[in-house]
C-alpha atoms as a PDB file:
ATOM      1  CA  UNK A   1       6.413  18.543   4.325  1.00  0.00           C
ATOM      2  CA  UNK A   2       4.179  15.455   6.445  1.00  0.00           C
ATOM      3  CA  UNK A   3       3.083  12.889   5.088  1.00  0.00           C
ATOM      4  CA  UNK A   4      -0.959  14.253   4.775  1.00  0.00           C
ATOM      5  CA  UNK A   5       0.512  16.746   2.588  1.00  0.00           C
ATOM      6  CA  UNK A   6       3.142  14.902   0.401  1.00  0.00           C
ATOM      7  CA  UNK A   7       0.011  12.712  -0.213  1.00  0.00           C
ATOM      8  CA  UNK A   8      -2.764  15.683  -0.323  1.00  0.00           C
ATOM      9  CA  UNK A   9      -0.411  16.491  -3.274  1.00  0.00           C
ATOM     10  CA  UNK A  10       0.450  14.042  -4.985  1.00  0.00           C
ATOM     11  CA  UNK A  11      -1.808  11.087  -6.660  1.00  0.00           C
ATOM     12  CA  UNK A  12      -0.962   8.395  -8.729  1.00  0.00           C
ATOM     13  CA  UNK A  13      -2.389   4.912  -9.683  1.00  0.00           C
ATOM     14  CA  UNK A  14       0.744   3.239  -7.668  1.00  0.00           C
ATOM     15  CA  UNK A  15       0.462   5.463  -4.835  1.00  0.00           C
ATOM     16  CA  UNK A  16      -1.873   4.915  -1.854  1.00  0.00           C
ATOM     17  CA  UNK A  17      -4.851   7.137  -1.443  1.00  0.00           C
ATOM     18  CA  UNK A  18      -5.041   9.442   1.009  1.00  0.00           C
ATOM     19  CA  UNK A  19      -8.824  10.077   1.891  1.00  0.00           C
ATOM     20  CA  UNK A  20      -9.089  12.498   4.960  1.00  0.00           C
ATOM     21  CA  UNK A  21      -7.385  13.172   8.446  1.00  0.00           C
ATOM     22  CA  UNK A  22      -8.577  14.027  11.438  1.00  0.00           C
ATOM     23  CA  UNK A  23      -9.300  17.568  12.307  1.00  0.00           C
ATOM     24  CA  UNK A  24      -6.924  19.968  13.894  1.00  0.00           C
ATOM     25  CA  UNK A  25      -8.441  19.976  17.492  1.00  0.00           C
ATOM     26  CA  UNK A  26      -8.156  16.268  17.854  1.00  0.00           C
ATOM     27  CA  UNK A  27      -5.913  15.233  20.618  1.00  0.00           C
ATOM     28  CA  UNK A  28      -4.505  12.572  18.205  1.00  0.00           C
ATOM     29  CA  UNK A  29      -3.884  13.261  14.314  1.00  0.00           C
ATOM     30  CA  UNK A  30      -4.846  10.254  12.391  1.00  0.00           C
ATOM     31  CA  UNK A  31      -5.048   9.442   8.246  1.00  0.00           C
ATOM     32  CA  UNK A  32      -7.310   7.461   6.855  1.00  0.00           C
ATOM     33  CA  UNK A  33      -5.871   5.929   3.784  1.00  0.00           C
ATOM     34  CA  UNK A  34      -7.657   3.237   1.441  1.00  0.00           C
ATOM     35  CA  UNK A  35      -7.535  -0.129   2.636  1.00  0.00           C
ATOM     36  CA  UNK A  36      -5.427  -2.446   0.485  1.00  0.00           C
ATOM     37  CA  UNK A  37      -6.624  -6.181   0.963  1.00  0.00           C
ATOM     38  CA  UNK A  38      -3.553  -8.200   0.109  1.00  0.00           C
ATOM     39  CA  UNK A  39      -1.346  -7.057   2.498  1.00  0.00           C
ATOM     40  CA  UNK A  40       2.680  -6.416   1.934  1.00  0.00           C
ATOM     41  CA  UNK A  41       5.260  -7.849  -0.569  1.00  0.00           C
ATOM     42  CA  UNK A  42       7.248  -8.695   2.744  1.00  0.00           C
ATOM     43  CA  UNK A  43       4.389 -11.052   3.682  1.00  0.00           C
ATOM     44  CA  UNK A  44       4.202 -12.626   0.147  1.00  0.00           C
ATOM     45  CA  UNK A  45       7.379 -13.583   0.200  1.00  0.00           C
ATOM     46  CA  UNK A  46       8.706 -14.266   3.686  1.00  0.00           C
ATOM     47  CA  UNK A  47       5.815 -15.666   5.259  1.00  0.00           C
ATOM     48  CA  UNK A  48       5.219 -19.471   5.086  1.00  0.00           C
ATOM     49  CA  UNK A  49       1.806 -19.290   5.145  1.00  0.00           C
ATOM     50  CA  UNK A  50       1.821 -17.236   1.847  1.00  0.00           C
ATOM     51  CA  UNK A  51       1.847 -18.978  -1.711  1.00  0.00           C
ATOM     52  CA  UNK A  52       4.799 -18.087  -3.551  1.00  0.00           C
ATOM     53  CA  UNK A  53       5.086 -15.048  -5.935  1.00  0.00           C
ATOM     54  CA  UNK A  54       4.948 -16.397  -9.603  1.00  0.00           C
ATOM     55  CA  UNK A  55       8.010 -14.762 -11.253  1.00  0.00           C
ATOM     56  CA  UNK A  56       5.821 -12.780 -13.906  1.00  0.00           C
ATOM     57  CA  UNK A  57       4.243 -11.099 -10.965  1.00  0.00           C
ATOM     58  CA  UNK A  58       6.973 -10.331  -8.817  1.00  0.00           C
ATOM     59  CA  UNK A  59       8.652  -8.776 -12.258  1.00  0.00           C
ATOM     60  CA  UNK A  60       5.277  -6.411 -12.503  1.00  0.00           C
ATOM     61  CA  UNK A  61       5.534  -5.194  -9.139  1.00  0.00           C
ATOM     62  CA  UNK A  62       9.175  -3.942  -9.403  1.00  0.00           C
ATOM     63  CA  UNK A  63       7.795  -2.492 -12.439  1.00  0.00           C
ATOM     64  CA  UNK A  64       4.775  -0.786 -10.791  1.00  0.00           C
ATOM     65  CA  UNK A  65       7.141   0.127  -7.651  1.00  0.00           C
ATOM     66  CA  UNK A  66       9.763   1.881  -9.788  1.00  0.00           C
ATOM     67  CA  UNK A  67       6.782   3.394 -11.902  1.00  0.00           C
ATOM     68  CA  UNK A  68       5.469   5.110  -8.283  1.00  0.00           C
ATOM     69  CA  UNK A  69       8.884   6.188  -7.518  1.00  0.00           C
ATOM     70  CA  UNK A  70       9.905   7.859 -10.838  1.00  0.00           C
ATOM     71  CA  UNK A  71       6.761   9.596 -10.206  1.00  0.00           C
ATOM     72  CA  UNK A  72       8.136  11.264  -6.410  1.00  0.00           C
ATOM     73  CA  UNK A  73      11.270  11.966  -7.753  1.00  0.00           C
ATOM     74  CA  UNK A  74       9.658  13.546 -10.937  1.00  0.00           C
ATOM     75  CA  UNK A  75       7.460  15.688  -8.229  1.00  0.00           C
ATOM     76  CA  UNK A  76      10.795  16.427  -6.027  1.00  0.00           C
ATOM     77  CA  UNK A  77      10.036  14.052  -3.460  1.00  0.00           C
ATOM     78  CA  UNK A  78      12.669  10.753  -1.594  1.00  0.00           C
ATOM     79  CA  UNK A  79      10.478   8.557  -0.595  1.00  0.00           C
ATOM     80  CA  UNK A  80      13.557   7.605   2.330  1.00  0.00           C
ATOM     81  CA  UNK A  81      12.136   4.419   3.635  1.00  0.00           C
ATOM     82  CA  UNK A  82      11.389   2.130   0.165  1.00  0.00           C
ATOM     83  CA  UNK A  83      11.259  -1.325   2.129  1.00  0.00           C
ATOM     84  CA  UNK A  84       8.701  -4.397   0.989  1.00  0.00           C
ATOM     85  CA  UNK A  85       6.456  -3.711   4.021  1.00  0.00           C
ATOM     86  CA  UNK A  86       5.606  -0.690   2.447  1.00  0.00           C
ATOM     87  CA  UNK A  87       4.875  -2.232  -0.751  1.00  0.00           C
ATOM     88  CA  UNK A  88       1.260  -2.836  -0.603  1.00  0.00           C
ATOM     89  CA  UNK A  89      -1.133  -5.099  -2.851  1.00  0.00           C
ATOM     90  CA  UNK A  90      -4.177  -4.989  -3.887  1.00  0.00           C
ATOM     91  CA  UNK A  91      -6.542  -7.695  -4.378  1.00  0.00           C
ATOM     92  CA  UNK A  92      -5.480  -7.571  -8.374  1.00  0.00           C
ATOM     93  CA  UNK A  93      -1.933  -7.869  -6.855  1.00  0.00           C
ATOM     94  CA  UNK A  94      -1.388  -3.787  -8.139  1.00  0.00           C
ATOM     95  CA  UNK A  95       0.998  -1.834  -6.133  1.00  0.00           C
ATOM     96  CA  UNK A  96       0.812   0.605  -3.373  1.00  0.00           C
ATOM     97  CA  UNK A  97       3.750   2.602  -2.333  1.00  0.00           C
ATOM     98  CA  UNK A  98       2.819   3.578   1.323  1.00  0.00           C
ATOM     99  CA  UNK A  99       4.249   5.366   4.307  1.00  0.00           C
ATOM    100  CA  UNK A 100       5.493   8.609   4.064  1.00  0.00           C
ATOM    101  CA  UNK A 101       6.580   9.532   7.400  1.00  0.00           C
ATOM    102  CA  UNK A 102      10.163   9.808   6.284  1.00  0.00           C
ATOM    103  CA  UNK A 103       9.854  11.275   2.973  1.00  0.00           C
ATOM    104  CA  UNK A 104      11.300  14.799   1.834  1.00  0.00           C
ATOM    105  CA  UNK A 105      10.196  17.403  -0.680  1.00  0.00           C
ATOM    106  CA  UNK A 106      13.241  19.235  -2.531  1.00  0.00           C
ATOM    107  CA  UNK A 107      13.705  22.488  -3.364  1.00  0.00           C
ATOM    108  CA  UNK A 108      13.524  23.238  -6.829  1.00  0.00           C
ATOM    109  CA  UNK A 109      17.087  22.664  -8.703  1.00  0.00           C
ATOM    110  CA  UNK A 110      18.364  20.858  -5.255  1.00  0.00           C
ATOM    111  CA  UNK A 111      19.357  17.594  -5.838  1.00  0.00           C
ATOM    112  CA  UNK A 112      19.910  16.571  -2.247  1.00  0.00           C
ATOM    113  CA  UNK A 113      19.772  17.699   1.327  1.00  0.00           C
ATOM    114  CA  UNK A 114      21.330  16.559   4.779  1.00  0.00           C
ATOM    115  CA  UNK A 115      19.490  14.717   7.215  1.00  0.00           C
ATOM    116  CA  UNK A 116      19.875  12.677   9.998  1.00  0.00           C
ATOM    117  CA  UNK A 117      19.948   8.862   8.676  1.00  0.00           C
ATOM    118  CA  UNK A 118      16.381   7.425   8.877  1.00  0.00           C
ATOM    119  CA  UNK A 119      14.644   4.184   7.634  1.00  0.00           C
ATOM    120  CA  UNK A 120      14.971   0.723   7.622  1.00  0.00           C
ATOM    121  CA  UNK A 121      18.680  -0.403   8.374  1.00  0.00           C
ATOM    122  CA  UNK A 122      19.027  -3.242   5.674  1.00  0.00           C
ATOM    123  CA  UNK A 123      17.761  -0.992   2.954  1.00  0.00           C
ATOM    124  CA  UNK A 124      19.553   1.958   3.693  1.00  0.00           C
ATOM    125  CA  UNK A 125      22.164   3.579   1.309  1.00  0.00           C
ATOM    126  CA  UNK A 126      25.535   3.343   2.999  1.00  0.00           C
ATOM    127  CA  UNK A 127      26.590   6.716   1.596  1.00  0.00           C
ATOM    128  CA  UNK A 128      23.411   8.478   3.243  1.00  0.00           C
ATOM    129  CA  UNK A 129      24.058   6.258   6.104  1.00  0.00           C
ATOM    130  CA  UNK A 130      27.813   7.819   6.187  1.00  0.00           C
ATOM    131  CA  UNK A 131      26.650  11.000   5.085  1.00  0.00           C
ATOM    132  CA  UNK A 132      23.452  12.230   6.299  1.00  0.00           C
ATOM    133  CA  UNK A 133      23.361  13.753   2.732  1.00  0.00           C
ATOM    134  CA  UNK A 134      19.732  12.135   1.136  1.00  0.00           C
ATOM    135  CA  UNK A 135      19.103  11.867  -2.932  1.00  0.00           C
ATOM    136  CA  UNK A 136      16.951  10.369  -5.325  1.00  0.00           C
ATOM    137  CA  UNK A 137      19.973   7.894  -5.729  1.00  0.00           C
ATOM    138  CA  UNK A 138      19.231   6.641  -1.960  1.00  0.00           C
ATOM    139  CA  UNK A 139      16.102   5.235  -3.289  1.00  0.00           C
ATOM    140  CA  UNK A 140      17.557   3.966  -6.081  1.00  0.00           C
ATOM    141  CA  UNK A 141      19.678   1.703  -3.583  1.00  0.00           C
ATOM    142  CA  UNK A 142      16.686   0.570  -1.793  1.00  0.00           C
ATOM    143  CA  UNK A 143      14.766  -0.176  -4.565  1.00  0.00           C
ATOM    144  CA  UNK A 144      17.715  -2.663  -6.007  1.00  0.00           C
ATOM    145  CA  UNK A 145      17.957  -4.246  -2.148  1.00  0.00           C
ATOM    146  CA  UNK A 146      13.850  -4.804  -2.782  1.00  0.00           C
ATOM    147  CA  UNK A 147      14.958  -6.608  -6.791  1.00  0.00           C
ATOM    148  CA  UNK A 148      17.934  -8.530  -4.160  1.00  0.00           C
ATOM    149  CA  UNK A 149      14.493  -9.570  -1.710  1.00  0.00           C
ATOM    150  CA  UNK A 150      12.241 -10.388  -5.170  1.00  0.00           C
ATOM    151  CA  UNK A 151      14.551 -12.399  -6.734  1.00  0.00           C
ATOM    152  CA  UNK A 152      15.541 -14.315  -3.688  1.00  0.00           C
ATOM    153  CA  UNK A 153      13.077 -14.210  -1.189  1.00  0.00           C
ATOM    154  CA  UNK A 154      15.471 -13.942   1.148  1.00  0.00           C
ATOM    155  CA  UNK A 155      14.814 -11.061   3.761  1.00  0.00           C
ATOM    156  CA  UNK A 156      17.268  -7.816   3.320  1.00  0.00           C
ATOM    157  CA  UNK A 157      18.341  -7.706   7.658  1.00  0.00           C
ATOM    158  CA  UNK A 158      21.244 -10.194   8.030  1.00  0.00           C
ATOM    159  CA  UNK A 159      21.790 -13.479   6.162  1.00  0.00           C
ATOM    160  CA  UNK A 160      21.791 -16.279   7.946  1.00  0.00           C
ATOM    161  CA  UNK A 161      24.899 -18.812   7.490  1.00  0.00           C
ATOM    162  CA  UNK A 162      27.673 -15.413   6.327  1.00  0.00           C
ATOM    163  CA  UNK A 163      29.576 -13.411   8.533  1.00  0.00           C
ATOM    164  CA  UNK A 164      27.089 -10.362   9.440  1.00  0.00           C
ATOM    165  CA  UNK A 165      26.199  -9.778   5.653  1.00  0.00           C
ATOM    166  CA  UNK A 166      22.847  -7.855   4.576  1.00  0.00           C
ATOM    167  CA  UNK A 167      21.081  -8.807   1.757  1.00  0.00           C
ATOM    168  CA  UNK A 168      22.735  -6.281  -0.561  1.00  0.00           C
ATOM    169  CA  UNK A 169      26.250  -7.631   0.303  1.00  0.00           C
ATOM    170  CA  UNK A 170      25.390 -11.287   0.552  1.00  0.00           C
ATOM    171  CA  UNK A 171      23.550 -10.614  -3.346  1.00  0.00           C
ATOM    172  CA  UNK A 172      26.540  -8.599  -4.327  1.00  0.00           C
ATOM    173  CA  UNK A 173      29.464 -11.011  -3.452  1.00  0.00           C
ATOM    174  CA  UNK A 174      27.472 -14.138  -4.766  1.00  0.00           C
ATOM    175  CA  UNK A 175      27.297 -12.209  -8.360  1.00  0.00           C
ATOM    176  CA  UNK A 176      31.144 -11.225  -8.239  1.00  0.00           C
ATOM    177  CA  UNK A 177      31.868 -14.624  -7.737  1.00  0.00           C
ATOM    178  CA  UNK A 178      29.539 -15.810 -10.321  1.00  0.00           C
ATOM    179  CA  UNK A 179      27.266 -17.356  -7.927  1.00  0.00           C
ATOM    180  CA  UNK A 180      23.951 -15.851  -8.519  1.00  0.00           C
ATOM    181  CA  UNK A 181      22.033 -19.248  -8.731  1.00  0.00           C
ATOM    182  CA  UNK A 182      23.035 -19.494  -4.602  1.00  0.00           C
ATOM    183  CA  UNK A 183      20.410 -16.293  -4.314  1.00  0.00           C
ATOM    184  CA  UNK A 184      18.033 -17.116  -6.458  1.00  0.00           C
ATOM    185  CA  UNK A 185      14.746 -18.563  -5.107  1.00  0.00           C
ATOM    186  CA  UNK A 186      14.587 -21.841  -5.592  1.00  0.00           C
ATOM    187  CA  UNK A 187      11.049 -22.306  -7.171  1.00  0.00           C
ATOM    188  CA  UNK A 188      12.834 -20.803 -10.270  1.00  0.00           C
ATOM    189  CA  UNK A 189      15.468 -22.443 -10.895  1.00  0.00           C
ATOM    190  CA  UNK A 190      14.334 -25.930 -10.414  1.00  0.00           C
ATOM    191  CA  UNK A 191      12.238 -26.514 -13.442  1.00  0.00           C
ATOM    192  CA  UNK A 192      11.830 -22.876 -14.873  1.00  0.00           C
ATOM    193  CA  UNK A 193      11.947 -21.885 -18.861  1.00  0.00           C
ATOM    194  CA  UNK A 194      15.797 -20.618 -19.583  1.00  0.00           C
ATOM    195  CA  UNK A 195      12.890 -17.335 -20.621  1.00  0.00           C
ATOM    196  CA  UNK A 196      12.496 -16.433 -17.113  1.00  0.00           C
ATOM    197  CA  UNK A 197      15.916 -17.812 -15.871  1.00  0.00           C
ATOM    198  CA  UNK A 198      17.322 -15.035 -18.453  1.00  0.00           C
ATOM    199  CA  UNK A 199      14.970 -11.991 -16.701  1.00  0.00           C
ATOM    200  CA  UNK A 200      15.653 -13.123 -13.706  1.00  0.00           C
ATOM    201  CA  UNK A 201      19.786 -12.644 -14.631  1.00  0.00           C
ATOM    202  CA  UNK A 202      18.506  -9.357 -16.054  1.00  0.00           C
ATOM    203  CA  UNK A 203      16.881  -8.017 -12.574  1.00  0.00           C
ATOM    204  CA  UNK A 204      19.763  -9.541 -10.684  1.00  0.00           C
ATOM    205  CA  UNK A 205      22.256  -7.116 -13.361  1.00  0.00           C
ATOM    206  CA  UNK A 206      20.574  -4.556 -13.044  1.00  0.00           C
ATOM    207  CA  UNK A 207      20.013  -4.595  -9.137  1.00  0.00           C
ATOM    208  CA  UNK A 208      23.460  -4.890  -8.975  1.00  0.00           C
ATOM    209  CA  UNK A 209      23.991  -1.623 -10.438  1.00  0.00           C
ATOM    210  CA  UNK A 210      21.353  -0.004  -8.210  1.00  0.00           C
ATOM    211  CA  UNK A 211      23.394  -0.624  -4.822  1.00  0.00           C
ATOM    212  CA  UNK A 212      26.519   0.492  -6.129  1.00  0.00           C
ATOM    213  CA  UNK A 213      28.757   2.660  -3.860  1.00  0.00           C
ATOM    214  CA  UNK A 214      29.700   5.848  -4.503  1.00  0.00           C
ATOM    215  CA  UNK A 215      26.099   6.868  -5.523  1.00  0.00           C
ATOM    216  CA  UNK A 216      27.242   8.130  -8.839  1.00  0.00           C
ATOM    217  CA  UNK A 217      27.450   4.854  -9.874  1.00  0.00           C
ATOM    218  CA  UNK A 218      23.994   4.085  -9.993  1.00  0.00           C
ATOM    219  CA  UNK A 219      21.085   4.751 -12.503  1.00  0.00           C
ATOM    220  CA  UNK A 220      18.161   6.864 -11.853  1.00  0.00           C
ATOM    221  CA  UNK A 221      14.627   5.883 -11.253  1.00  0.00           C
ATOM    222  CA  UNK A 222      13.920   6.103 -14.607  1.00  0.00           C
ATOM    223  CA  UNK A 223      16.949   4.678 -16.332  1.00  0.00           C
ATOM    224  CA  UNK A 224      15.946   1.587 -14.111  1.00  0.00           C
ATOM    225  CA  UNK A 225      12.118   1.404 -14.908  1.00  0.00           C
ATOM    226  CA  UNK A 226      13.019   1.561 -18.626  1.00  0.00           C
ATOM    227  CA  UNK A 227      15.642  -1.424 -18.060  1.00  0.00           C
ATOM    228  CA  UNK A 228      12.767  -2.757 -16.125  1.00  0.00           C
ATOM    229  CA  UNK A 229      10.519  -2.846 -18.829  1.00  0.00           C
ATOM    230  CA  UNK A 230      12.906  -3.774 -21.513  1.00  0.00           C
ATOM    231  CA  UNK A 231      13.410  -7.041 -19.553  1.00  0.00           C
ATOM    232  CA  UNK A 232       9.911  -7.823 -18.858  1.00  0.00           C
ATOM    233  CA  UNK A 233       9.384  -7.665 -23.365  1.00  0.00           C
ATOM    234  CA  UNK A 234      12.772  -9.624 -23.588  1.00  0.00           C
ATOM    235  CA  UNK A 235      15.091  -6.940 -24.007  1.00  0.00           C
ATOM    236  CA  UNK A 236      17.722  -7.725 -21.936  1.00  0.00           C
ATOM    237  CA  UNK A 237      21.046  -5.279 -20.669  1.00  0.00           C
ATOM    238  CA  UNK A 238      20.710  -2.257 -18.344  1.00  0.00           C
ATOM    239  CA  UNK A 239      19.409   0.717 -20.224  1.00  0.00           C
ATOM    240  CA  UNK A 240      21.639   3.384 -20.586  1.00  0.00           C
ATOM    241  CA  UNK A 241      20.021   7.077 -20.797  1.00  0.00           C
ATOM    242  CA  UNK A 242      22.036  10.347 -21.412  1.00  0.00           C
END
């Protein structure tokens, strides 16, 4: 299914609009989609121009982004390239899940297909990467690489200063080793309320569990949005769903 259609389909607050395409007997297809002023979560938090990301808003756009996605995967969809540039924000600083160039629509009662690996390299699952064999548990890894980048602001390619290691391993490794202030962006934990120094452990927790390898491991969409949630009313502990 393209991406017109996946988004001719589907609509959803957290979702960007589709409003019309260009017609068949254009030489070049083009989609006009809403325009959403505040640019990308990548730019919030890795450019130096941009202010920083108070923590109760970076904490409602992981909210809002897992919201979006538990929606695709309730509709059958893998989004396949979940990444912070294609994270949008609006001028309210609401999010827009965009680009869906890579995603794929299941068959009803599959729970995966096989592919040939696409997306962004840092945020890919390693077993879909190994595989070629695409679930909704491959976004569920790149959504808890995007928790890694909103925690940290550090970006998801390689870190600087370790020996070749992406975000996810870097993030991983540092919480093993009971390191996880080394990751966390600094702006919180110089001065910040033990309140938001306990969410942030929370997101860190549960991010962990979203990147872990054999996929099997990990929670859905929707066990994560509810942990999501839980932490943002002070609930904290990953949420476990039967």
């Amino acid at each position: 299914m393209k991406e017109s259609d996946i988004l001719g389909l589907l609509h959803h607050q957290n979702l960007v609009s589709l409003y019309g395409r260009t017609s068949r007997h254009c030489k070049k297809h083009m989609l006009v989609y809403e325009y959403i002023s505040n640019g990308t979560l990548s730019k919030h938090l890795h450019e130096s121009s941009s202010d920083k990301l108070p923590w109760q808003t970076r904490l409602n756009i992981a909210i809002e982004t897992a919201t979006a996605l538990v929606f695709l995967h309730d509709s059958s969809v893998i989004h396949r390239d979940v990444k912070g540039s294609n994270i949008l924000l609006d001028e309210n600083f609401t999010v827009k899940v965009a680009d869906f160039g890579f995603s794929r629509s299941l068959p009803d009662h599959v729970t995966h297909v096989t592919t040939i690996p696409v997306g962004t390299r840092a945020y890919i699952d390693p077993d879909y990467y190994t595989s070629g064999r695409v679930s909704n548990k491959s976004d569920v890894y790149s959504f808890g690489v995007v928790l890694f980048e909103l925690i940290s602001s550090i970006h998801p390619s390689l870190v600087a200063g370790t020996d070749n290691e992406t975000l996810a391993q870097f993030a991983k490794r540092k919480i093993l080793n009971n390191e996880l202030n080394e990751i966390v962006d600094q702006s919180f934990s110089c001065g910040s309320d033990d309140n938001i120094l306990d969410m942030i452990s929370a997101v860190a927790e549960l991010a962990f569990q979203c990147v872990q390898c054999p996929k099997e491991f990990r929670p859905s969409m929707k066990q994560v949005l509810e942990t999501l949630e839980g932490i943002s009313k002070g609930k904290w502990g990953f949420n476990q769903m039967t």
